[in-house]
PDB file of N, CA and C in Angstrom:
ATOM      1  N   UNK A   1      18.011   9.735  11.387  1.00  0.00           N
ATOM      2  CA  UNK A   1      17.812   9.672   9.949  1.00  0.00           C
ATOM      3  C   UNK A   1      16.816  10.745   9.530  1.00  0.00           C
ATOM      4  N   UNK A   2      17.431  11.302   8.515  1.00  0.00           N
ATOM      5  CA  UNK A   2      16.753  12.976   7.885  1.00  0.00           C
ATOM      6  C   UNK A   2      14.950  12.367   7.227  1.00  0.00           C
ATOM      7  N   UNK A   3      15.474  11.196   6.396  1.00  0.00           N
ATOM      8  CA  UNK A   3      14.467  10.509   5.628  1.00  0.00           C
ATOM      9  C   UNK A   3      15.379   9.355   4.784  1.00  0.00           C
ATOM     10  N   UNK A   4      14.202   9.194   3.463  1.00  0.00           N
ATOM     11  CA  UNK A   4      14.965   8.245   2.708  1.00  0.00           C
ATOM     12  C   UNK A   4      13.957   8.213   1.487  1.00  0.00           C
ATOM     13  N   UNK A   5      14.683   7.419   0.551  1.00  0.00           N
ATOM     14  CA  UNK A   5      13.826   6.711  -0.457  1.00  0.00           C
ATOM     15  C   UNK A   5      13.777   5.416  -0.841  1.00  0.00           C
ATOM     16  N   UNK A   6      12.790   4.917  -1.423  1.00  0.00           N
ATOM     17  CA  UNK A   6      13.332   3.118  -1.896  1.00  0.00           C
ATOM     18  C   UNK A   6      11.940   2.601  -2.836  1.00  0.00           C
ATOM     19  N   UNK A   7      12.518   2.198  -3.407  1.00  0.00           N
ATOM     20  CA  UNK A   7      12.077   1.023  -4.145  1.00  0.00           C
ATOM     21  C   UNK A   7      10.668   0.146  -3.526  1.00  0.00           C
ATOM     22  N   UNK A   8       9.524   0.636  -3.699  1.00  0.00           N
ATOM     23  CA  UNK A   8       8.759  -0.373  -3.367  1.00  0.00           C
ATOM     24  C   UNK A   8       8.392  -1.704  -4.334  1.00  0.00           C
ATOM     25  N   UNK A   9       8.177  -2.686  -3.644  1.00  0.00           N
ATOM     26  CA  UNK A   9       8.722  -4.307  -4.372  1.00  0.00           C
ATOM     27  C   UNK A   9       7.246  -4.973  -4.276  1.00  0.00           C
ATOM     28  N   UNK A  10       6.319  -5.594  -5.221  1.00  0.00           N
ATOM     29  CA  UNK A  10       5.308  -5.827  -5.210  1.00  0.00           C
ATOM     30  C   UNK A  10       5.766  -7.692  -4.560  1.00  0.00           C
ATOM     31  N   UNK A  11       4.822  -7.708  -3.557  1.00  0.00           N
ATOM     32  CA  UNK A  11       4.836  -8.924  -2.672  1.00  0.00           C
ATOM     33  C   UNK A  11       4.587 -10.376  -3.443  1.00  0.00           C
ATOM     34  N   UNK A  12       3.541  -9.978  -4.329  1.00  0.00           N
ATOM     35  CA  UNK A  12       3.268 -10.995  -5.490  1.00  0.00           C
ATOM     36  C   UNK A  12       4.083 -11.651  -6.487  1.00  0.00           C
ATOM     37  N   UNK A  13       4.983 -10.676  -7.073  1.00  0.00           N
ATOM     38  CA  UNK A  13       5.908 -10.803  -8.335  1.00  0.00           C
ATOM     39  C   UNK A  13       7.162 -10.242  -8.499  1.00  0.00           C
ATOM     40  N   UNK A  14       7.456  -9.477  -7.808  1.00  0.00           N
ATOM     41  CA  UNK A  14       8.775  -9.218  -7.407  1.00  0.00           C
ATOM     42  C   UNK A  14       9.068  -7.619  -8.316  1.00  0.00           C
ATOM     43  N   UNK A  15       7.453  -7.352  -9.255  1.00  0.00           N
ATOM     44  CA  UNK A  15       8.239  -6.129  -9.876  1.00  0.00           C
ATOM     45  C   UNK A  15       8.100  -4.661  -8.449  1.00  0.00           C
ATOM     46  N   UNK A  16       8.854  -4.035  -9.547  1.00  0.00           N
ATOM     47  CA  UNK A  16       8.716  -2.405  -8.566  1.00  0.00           C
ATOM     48  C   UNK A  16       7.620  -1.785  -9.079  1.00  0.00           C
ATOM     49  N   UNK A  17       6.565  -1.438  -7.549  1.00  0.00           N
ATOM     50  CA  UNK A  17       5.341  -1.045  -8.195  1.00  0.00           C
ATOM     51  C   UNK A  17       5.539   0.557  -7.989  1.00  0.00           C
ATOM     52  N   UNK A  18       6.127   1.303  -7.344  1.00  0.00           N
ATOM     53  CA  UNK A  18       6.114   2.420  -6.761  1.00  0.00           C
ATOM     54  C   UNK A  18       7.515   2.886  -5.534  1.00  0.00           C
ATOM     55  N   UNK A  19       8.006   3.881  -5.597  1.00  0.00           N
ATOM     56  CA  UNK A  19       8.879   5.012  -4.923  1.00  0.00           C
ATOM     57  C   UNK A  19       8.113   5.679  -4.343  1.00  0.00           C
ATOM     58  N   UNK A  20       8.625   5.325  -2.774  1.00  0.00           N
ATOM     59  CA  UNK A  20       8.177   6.127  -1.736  1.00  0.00           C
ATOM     60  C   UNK A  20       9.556   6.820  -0.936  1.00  0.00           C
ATOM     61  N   UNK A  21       9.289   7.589  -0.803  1.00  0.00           N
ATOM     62  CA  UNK A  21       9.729   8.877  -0.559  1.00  0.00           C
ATOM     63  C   UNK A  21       9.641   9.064   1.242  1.00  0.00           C
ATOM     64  N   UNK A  22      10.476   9.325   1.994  1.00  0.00           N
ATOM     65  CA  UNK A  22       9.741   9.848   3.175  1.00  0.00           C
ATOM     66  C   UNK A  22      11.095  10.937   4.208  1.00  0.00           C
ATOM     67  N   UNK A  23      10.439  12.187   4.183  1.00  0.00           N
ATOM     68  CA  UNK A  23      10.873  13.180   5.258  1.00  0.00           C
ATOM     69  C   UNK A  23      10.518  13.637   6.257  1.00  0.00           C
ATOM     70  N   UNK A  24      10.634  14.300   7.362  1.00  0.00           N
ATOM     71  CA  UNK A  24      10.241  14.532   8.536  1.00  0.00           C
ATOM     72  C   UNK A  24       9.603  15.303   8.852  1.00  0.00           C
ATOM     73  N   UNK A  25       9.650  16.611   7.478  1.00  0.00           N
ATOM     74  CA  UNK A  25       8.671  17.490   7.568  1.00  0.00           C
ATOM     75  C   UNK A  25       7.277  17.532   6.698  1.00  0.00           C
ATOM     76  N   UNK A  26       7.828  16.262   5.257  1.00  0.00           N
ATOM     77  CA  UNK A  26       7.429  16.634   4.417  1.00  0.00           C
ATOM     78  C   UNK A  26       6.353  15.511   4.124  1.00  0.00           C
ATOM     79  N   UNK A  27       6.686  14.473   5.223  1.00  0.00           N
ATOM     80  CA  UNK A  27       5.435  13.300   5.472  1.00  0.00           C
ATOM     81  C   UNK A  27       6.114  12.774   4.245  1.00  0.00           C
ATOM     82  N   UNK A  28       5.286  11.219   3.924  1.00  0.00           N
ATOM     83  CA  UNK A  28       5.747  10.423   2.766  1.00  0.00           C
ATOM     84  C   UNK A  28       5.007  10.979   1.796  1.00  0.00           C
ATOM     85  N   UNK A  29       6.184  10.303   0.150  1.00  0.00           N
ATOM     86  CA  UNK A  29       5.148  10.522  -1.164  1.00  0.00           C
ATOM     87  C   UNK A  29       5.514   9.102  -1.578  1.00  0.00           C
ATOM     88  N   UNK A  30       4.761   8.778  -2.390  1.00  0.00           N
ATOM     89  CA  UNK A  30       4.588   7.747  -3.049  1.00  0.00           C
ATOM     90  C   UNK A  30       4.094   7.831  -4.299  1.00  0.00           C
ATOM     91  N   UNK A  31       5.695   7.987  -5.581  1.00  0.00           N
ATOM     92  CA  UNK A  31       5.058   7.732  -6.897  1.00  0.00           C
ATOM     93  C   UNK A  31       5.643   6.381  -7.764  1.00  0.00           C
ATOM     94  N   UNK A  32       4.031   6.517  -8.656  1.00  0.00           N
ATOM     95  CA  UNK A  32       4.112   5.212  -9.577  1.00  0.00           C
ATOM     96  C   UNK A  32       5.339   5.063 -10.348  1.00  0.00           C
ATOM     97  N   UNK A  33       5.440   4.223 -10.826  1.00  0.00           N
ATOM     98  CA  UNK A  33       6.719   4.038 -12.013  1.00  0.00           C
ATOM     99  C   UNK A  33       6.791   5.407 -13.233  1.00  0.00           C
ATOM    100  N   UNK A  34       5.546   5.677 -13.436  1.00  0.00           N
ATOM    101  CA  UNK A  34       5.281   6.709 -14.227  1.00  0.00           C
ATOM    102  C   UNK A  34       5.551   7.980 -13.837  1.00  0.00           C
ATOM    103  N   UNK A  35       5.654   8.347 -12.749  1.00  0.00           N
ATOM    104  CA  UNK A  35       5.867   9.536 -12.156  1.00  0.00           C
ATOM    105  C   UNK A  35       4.788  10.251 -11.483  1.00  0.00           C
ATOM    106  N   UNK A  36       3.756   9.329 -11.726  1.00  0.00           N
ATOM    107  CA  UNK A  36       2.824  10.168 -11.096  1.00  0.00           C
ATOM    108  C   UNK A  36       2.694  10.014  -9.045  1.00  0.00           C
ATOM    109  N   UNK A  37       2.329  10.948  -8.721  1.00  0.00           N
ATOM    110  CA  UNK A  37       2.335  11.049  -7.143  1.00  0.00           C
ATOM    111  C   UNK A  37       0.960  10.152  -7.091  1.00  0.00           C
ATOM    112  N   UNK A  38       0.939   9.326  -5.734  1.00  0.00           N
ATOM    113  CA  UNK A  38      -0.416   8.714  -5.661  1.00  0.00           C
ATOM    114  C   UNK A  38      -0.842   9.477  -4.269  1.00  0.00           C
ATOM    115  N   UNK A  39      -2.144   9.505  -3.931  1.00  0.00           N
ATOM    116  CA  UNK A  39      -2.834  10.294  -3.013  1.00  0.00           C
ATOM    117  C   UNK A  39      -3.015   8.935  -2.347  1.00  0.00           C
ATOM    118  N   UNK A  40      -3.282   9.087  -0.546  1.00  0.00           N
ATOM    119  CA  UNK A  40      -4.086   8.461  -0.077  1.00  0.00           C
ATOM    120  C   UNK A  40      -4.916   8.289  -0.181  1.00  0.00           C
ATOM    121  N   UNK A  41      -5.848   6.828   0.070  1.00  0.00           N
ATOM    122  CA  UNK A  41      -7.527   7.156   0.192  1.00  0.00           C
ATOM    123  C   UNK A  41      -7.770   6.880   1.410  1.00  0.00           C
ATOM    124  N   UNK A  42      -9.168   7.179   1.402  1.00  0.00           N
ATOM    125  CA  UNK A  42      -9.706   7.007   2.573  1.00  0.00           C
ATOM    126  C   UNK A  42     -10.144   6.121   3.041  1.00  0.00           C
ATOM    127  N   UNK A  43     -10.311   5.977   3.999  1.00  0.00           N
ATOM    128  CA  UNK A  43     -10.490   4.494   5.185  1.00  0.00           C
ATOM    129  C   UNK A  43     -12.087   4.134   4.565  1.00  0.00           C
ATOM    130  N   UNK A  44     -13.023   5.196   4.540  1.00  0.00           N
ATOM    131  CA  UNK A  44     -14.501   5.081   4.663  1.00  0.00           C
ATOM    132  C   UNK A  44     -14.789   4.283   2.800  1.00  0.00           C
ATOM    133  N   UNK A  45     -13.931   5.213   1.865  1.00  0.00           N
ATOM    134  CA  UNK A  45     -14.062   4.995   0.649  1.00  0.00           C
ATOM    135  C   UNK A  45     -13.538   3.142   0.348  1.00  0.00           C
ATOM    136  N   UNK A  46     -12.267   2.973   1.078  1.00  0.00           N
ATOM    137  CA  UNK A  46     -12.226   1.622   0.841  1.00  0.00           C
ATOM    138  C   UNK A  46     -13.178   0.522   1.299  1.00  0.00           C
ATOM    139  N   UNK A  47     -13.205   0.933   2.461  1.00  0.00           N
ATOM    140  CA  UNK A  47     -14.424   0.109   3.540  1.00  0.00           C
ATOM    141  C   UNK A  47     -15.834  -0.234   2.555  1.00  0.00           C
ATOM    142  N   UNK A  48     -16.003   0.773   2.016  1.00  0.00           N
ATOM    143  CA  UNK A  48     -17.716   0.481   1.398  1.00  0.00           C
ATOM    144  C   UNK A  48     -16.979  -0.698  -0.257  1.00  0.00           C
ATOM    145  N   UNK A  49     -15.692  -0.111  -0.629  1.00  0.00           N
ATOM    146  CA  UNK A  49     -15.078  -0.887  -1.708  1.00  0.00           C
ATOM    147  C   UNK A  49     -15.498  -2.256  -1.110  1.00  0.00           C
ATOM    148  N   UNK A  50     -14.760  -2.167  -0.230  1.00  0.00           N
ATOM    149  CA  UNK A  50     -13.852  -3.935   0.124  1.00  0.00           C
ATOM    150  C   UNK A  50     -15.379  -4.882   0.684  1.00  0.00           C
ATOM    151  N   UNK A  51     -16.292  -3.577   1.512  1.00  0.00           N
ATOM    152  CA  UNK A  51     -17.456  -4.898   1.651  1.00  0.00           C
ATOM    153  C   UNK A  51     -17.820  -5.396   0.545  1.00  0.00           C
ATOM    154  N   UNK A  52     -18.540  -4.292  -0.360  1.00  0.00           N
ATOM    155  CA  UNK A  52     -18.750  -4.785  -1.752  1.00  0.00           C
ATOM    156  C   UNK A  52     -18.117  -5.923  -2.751  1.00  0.00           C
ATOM    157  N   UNK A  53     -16.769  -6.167  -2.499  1.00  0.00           N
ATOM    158  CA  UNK A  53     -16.276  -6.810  -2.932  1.00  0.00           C
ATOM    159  C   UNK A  53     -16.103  -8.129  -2.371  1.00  0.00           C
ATOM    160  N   UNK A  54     -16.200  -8.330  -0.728  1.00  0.00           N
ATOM    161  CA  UNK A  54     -16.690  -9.346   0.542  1.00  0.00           C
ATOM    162  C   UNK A  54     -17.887  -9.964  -0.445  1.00  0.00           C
ATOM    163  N   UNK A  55     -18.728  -9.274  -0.500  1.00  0.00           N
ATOM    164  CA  UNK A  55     -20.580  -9.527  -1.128  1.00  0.00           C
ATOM    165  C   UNK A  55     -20.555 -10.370  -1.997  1.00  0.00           C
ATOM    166  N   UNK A  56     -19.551 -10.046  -2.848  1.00  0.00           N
ATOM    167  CA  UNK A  56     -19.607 -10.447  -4.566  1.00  0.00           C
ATOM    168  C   UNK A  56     -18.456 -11.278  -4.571  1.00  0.00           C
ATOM    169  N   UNK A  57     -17.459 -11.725  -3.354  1.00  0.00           N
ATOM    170  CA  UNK A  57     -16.232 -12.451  -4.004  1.00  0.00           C
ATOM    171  C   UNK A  57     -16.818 -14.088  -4.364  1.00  0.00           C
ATOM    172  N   UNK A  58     -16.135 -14.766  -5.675  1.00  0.00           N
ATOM    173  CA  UNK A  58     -16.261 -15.900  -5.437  1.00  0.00           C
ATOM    174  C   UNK A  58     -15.557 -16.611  -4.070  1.00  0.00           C
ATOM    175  N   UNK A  59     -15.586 -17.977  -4.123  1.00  0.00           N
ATOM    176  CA  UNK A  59     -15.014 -18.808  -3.351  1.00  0.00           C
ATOM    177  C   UNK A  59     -13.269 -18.584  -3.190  1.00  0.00           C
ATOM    178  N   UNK A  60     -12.519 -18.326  -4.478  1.00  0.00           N
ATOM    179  CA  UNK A  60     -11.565 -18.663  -4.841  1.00  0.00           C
ATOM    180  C   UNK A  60     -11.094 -16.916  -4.013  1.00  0.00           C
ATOM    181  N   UNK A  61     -11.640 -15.849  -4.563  1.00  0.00           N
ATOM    182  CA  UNK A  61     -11.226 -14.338  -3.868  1.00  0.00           C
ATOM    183  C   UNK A  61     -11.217 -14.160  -2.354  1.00  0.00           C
ATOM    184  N   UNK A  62     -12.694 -15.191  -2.214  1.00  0.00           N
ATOM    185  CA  UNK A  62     -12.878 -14.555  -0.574  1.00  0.00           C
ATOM    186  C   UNK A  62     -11.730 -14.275   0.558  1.00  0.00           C
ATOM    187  N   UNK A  63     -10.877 -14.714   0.401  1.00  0.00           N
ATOM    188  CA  UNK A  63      -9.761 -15.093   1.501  1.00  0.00           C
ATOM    189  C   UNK A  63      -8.931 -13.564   1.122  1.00  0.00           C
ATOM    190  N   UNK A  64      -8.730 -13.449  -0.007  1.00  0.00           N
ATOM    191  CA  UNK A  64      -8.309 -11.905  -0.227  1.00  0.00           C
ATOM    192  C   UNK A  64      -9.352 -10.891  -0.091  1.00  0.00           C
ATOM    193  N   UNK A  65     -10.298 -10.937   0.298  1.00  0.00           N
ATOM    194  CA  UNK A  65     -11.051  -9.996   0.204  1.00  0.00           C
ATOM    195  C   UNK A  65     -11.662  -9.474   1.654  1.00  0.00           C
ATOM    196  N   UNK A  66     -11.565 -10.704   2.602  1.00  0.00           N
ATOM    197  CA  UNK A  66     -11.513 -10.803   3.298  1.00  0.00           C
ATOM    198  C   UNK A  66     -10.424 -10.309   4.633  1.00  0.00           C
ATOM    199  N   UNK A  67      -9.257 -10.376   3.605  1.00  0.00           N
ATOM    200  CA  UNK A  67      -7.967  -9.744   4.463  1.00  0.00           C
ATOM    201  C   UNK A  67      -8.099  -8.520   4.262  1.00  0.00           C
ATOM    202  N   UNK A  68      -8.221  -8.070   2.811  1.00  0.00           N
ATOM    203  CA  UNK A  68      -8.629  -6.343   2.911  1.00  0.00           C
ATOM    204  C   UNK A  68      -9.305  -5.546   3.928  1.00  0.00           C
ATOM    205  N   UNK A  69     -10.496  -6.508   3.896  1.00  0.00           N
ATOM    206  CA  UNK A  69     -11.581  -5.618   4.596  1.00  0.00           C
ATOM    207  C   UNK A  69     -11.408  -5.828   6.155  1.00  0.00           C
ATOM    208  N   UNK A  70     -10.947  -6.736   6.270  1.00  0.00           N
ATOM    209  CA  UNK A  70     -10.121  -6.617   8.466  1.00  0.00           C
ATOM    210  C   UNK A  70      -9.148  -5.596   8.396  1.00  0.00           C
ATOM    211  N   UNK A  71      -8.052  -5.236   7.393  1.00  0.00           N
ATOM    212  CA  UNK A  71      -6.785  -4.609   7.317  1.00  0.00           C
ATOM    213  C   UNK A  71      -7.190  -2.686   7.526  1.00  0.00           C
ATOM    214  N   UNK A  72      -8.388  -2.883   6.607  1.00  0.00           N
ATOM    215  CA  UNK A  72      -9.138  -1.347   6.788  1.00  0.00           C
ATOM    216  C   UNK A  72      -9.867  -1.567   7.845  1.00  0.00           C
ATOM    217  N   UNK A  73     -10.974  -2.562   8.873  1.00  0.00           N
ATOM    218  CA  UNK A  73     -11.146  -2.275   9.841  1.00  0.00           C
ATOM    219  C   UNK A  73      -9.961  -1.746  10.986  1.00  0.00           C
ATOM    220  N   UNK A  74      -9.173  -2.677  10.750  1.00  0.00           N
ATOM    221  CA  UNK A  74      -8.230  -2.629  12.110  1.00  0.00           C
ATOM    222  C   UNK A  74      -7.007  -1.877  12.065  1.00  0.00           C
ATOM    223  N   UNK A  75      -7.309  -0.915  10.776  1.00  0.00           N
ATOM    224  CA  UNK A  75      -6.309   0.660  10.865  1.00  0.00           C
ATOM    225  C   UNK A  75      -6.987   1.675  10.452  1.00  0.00           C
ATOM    226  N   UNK A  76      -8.171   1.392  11.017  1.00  0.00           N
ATOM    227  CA  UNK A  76      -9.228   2.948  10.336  1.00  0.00           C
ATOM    228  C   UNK A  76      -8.934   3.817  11.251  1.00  0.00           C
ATOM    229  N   UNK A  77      -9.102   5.070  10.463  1.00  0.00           N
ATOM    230  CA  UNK A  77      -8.219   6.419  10.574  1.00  0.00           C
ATOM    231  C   UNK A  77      -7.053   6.967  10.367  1.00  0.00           C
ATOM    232  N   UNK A  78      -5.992   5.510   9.349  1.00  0.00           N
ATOM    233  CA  UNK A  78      -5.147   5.809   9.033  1.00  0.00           C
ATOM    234  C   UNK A  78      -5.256   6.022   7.353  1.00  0.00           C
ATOM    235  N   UNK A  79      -4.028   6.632   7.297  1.00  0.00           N
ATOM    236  CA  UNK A  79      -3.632   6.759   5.314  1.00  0.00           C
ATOM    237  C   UNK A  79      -3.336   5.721   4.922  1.00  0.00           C
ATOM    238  N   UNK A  80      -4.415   5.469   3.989  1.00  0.00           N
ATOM    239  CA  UNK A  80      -3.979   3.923   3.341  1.00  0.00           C
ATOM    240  C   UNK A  80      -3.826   4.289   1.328  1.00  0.00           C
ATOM    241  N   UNK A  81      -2.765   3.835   1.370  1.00  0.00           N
ATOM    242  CA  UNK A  81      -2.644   3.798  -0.168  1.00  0.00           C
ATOM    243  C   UNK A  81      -2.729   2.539  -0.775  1.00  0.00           C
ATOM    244  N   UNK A  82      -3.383   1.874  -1.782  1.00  0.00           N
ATOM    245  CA  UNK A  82      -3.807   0.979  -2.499  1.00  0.00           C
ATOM    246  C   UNK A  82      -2.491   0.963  -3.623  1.00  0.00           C
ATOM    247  N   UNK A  83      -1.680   0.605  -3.660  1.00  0.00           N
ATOM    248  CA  UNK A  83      -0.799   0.618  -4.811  1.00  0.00           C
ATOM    249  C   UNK A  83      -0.721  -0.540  -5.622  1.00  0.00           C
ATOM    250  N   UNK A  84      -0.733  -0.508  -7.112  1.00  0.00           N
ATOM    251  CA  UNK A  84      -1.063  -1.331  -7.920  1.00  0.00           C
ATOM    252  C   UNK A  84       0.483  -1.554  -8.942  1.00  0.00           C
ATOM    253  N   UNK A  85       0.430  -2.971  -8.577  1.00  0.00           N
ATOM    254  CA  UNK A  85       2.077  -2.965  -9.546  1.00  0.00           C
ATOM    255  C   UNK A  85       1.689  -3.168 -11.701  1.00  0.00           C
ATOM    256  N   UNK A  86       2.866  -3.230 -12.019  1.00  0.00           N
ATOM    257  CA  UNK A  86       2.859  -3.128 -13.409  1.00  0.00           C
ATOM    258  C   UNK A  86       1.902  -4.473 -13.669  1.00  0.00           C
ATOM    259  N   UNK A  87       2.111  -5.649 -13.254  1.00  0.00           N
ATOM    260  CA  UNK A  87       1.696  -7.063 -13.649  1.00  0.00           C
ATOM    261  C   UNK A  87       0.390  -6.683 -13.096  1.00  0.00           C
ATOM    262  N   UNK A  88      -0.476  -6.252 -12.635  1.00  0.00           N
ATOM    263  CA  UNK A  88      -2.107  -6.122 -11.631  1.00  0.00           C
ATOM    264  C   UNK A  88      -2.234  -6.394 -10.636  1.00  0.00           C
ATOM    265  N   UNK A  89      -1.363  -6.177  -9.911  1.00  0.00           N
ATOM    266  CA  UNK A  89      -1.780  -6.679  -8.427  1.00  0.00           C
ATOM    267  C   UNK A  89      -1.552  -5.581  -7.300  1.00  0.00           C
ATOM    268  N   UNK A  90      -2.368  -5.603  -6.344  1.00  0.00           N
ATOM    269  CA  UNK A  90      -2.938  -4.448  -5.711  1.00  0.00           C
ATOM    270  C   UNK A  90      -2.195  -4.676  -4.240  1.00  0.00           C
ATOM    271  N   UNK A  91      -1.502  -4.025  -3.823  1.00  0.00           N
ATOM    272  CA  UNK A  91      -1.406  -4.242  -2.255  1.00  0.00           C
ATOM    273  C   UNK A  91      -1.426  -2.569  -1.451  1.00  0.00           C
ATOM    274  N   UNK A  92      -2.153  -3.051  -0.163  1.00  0.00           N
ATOM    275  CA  UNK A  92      -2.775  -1.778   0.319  1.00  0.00           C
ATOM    276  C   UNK A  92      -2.344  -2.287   2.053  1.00  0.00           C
ATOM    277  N   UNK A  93      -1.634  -0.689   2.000  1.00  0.00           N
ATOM    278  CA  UNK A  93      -1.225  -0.593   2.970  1.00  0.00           C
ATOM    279  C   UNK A  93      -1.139   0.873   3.942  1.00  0.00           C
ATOM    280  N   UNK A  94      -1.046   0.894   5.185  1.00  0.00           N
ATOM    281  CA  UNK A  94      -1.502   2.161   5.773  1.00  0.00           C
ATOM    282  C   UNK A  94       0.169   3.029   5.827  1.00  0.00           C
ATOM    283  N   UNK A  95      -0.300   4.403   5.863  1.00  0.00           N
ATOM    284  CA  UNK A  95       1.384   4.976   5.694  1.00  0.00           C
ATOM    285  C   UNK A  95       2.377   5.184   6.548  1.00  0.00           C
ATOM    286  N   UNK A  96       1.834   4.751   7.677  1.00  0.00           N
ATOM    287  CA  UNK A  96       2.540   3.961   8.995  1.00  0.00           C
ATOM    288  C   UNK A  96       3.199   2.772   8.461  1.00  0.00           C
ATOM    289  N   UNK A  97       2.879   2.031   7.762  1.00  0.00           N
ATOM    290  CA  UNK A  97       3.377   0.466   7.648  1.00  0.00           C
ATOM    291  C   UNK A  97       4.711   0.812   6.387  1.00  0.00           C
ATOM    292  N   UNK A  98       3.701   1.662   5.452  1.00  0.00           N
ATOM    293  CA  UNK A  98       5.046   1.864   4.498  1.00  0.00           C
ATOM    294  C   UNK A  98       6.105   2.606   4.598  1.00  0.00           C
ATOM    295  N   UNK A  99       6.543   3.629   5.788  1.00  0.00           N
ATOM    296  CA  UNK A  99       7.180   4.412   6.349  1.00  0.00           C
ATOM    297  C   UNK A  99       7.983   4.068   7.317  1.00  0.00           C
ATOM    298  N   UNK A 100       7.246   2.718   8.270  1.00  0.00           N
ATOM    299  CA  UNK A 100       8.270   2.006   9.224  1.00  0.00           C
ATOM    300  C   UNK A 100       9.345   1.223   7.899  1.00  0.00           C
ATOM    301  N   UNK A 101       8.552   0.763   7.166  1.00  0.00           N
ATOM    302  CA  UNK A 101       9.366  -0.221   6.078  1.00  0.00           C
ATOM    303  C   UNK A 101      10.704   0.178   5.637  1.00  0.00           C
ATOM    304  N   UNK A 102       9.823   1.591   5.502  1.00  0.00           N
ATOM    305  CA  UNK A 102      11.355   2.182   4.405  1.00  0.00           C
ATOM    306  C   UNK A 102      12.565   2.826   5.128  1.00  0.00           C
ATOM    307  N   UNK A 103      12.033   2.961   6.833  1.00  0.00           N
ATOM    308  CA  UNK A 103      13.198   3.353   7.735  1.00  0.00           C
ATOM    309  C   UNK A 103      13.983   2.170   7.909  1.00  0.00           C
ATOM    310  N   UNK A 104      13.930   0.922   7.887  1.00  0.00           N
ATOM    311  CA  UNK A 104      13.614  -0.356   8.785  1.00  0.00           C
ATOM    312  C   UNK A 104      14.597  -1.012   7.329  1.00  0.00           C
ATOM    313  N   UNK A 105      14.179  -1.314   6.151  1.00  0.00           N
ATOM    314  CA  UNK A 105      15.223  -1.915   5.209  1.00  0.00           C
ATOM    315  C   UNK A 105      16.258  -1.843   5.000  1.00  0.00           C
ATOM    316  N   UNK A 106      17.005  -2.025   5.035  1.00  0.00           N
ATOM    317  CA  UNK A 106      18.710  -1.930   4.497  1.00  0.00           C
ATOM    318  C   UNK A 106      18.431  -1.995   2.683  1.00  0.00           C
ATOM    319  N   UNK A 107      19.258  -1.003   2.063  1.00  0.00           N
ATOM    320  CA  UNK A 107      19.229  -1.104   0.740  1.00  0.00           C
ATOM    321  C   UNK A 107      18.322  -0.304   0.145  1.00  0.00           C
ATOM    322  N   UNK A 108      18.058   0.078  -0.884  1.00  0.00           N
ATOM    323  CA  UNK A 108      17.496   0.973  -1.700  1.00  0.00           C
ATOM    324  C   UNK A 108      15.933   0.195  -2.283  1.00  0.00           C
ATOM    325  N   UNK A 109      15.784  -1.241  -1.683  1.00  0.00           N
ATOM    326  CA  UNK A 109      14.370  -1.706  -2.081  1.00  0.00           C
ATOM    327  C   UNK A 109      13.546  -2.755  -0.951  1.00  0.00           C
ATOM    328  N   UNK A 110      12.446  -2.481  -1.296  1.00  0.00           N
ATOM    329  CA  UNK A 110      11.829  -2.803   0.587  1.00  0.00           C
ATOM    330  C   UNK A 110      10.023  -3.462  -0.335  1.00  0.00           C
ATOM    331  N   UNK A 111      10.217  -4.761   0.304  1.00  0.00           N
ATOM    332  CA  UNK A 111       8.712  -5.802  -0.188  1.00  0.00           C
ATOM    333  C   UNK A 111       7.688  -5.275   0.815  1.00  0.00           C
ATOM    334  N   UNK A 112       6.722  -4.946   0.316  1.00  0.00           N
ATOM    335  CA  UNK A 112       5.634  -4.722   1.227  1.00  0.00           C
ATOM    336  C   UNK A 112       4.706  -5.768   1.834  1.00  0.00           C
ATOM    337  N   UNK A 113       5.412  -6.737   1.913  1.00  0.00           N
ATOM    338  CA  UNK A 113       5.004  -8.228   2.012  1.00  0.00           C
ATOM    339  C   UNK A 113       3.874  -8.037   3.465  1.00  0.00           C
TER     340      UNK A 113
END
């Protein structure tokens, strides 16, 4: 397989948060509904996010906030994109995970569940 494209499917609500893109030379892209291309961030930049947000979660967040911040320990050094669907909800994932996905689905749309 040359590459592909698809439909990324927000795990929460079922809308499409983002089109990812992926070729062999050309590495993945990933744009919003809007068209805009999203950049990776960085492992270090989320890490100081997600403790901060560990610090300050209530009771009710901690358990999400908590998964963040293991998900960036235990793939640091990879490309992680934070993608945010239309309804607000954030799922972040490394570009290993969204790249096996989109080889790996049958069909033109793939949950990042």
């Amino acid at each position: 397989m040359a590459g592909g494209s698809k439909q990324l499917i927000c795990p929460e609500c079922g809308q499409m948060m983002a089109t990812a893109g992926w070729r062999i030379f050309g590495g993945l892209r990933v744009t919003t509904p809007y068209g805009l291309l999203l950049s990776p961030v960085s492992d270090d930049l989320l890490l100081r996010t997600a403790e901060q947000r560990l610090t300050s979660a209530s009771a009710e967040d901690y358990p999400e906030a908590k998964r963040r911040l293991d998900a960036i320990v235990r793939n640091a050094g990879d490309r992680f994109y934070d993608i945010k669907c239309p309804a607000g909800h954030y799922t972040l994932k490394t570009a290993p995970e969204i790249t096996r996905a989109i080889r790996r689905a049958p069909g033109n749309q793939v949950s990042l569940a």
